[in-house]
Protein backbone atom coordinates (compact mmCIF):
# COMPACT_ATOMS: atom_id res chain seq x y z
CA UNK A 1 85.21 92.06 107.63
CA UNK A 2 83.81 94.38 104.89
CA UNK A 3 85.45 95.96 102.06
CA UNK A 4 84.32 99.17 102.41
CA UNK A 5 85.68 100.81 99.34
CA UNK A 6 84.28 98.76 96.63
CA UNK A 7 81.42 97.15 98.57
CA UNK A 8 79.05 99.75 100.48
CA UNK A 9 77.95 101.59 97.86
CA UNK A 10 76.57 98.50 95.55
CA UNK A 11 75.21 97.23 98.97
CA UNK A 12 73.78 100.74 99.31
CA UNK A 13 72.36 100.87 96.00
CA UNK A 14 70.56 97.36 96.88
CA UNK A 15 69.12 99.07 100.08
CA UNK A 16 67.95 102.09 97.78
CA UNK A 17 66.41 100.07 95.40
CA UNK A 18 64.42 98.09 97.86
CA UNK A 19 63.04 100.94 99.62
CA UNK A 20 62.22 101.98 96.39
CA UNK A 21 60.36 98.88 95.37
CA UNK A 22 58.65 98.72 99.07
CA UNK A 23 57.26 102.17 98.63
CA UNK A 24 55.82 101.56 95.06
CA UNK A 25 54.43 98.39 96.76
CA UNK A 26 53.08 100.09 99.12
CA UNK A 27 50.76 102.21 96.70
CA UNK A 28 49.20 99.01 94.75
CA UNK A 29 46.68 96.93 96.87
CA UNK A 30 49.08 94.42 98.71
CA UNK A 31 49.62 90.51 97.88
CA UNK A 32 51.29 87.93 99.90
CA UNK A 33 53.15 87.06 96.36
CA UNK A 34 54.41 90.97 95.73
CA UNK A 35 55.77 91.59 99.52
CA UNK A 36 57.32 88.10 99.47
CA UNK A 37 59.20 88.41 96.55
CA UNK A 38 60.17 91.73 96.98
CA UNK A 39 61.63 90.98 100.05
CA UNK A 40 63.23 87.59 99.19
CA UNK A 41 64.86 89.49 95.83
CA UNK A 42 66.29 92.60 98.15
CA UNK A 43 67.57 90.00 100.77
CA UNK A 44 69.37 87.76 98.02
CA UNK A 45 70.94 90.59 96.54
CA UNK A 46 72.45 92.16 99.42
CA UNK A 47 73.51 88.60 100.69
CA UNK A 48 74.99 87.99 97.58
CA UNK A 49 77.03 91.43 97.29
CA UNK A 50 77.59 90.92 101.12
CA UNK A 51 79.46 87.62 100.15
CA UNK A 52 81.21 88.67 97.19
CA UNK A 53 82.83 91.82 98.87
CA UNK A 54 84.10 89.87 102.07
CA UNK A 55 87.52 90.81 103.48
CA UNK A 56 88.15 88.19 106.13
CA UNK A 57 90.91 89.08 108.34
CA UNK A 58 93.52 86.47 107.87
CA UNK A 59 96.43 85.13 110.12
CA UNK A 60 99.65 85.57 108.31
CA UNK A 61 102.48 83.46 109.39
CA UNK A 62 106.20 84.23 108.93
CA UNK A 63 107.72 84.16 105.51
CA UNK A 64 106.45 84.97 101.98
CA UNK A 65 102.03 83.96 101.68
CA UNK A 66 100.04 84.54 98.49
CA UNK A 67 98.93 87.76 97.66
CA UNK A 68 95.36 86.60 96.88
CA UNK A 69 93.27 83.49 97.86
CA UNK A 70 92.83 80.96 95.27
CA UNK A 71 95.14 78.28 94.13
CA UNK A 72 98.75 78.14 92.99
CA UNK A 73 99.13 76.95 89.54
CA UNK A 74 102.72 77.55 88.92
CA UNK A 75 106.02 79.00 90.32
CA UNK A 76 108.80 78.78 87.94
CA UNK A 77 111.68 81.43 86.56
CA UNK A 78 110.72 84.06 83.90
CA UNK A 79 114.21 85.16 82.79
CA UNK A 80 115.84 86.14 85.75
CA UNK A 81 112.00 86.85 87.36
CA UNK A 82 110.26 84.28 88.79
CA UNK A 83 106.83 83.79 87.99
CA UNK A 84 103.49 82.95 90.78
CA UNK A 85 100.17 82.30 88.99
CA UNK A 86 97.41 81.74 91.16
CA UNK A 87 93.88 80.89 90.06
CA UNK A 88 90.91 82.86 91.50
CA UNK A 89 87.38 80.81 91.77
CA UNK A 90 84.42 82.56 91.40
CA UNK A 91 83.73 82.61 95.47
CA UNK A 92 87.41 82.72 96.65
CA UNK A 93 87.63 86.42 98.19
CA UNK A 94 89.17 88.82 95.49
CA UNK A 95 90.98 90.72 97.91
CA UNK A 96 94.47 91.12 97.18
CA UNK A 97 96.88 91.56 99.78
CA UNK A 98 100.72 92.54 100.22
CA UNK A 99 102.76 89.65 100.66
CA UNK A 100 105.65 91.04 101.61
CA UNK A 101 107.53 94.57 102.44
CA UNK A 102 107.99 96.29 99.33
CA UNK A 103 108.00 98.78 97.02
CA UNK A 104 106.14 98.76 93.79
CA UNK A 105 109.17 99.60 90.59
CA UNK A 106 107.16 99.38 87.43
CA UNK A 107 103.54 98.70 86.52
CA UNK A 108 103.68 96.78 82.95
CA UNK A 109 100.56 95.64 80.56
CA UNK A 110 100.71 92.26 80.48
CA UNK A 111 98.90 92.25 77.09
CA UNK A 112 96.28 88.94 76.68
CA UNK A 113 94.32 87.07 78.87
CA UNK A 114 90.50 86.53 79.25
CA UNK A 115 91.20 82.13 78.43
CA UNK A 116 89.07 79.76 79.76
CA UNK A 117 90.12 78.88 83.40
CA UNK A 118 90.78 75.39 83.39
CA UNK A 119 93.04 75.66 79.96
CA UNK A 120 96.93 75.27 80.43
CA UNK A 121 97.68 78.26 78.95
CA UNK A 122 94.80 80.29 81.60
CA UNK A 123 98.03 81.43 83.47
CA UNK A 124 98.64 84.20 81.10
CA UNK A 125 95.05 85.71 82.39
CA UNK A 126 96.55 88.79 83.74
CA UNK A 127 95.98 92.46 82.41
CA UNK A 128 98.39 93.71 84.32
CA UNK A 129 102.13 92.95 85.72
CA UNK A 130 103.49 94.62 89.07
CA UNK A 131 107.04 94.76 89.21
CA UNK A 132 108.90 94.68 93.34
């Protein structure tokens, strides 16, 4: 599945912008190179935006699952809070979902982040903190 929201109008944009470039094409004396790599440059970007704004439907089992894909790097107690950090590659989807029932109390800036991923301290990488 899509993600509407965020996605169609960058995809849109892409599909703009290569109309755009056809029709100047169009009004130059054509070349095998120009139509090629017109086309091959308006196919990889909307492949690539197609890809990065996936929302695969997922199967959720019973209990608490992760909010986001990616991978758990810790789960410990923060005070009487207990912390999840999960790391988000480049191609995992960036889609988060709600893990559980809930209501959200208090939005909080988390303050830092922007560390190098594979650093210990890459946890703290959040701008901002949701409170259930």
């Amino acid at each position: 599945m899509f993600a509407p929201r965020t996605g169609v109008p960058l995809v849109a944009a892409a599909i703009v912008l290569g109309g755009v470039g056809a029709l100047l094409g169009l009004r130059q004396p054509p070349t095998v190179l120009s139509l090629d790599l017109g086309w091959i440059v308006l196919v990889g970007l909307w492949a690539f935006l197609a890809a990065f704004f996936r929302d695969p439907e997922r199967s959720i089992g019973d209990g608490i699952v992760s909010a986001a894909d990616g991978r758990v790097r810790e789960v410990g107690p923060v005070g009487s809070e207990l912390l999840v950090s999960v790391f988000m590659n480049v191609t995992d989807v960036h889609v988060n979902r709600l893990p559980w029932a809930g209501r959200v109390a208090e939005v909080g800036d988390a303050g830092a982040g922007h560390r190098a991923a594979y650093r210990t301290d890459a946890d703290r990488n959040v701008a901002r903190t949701y409170r259930l």
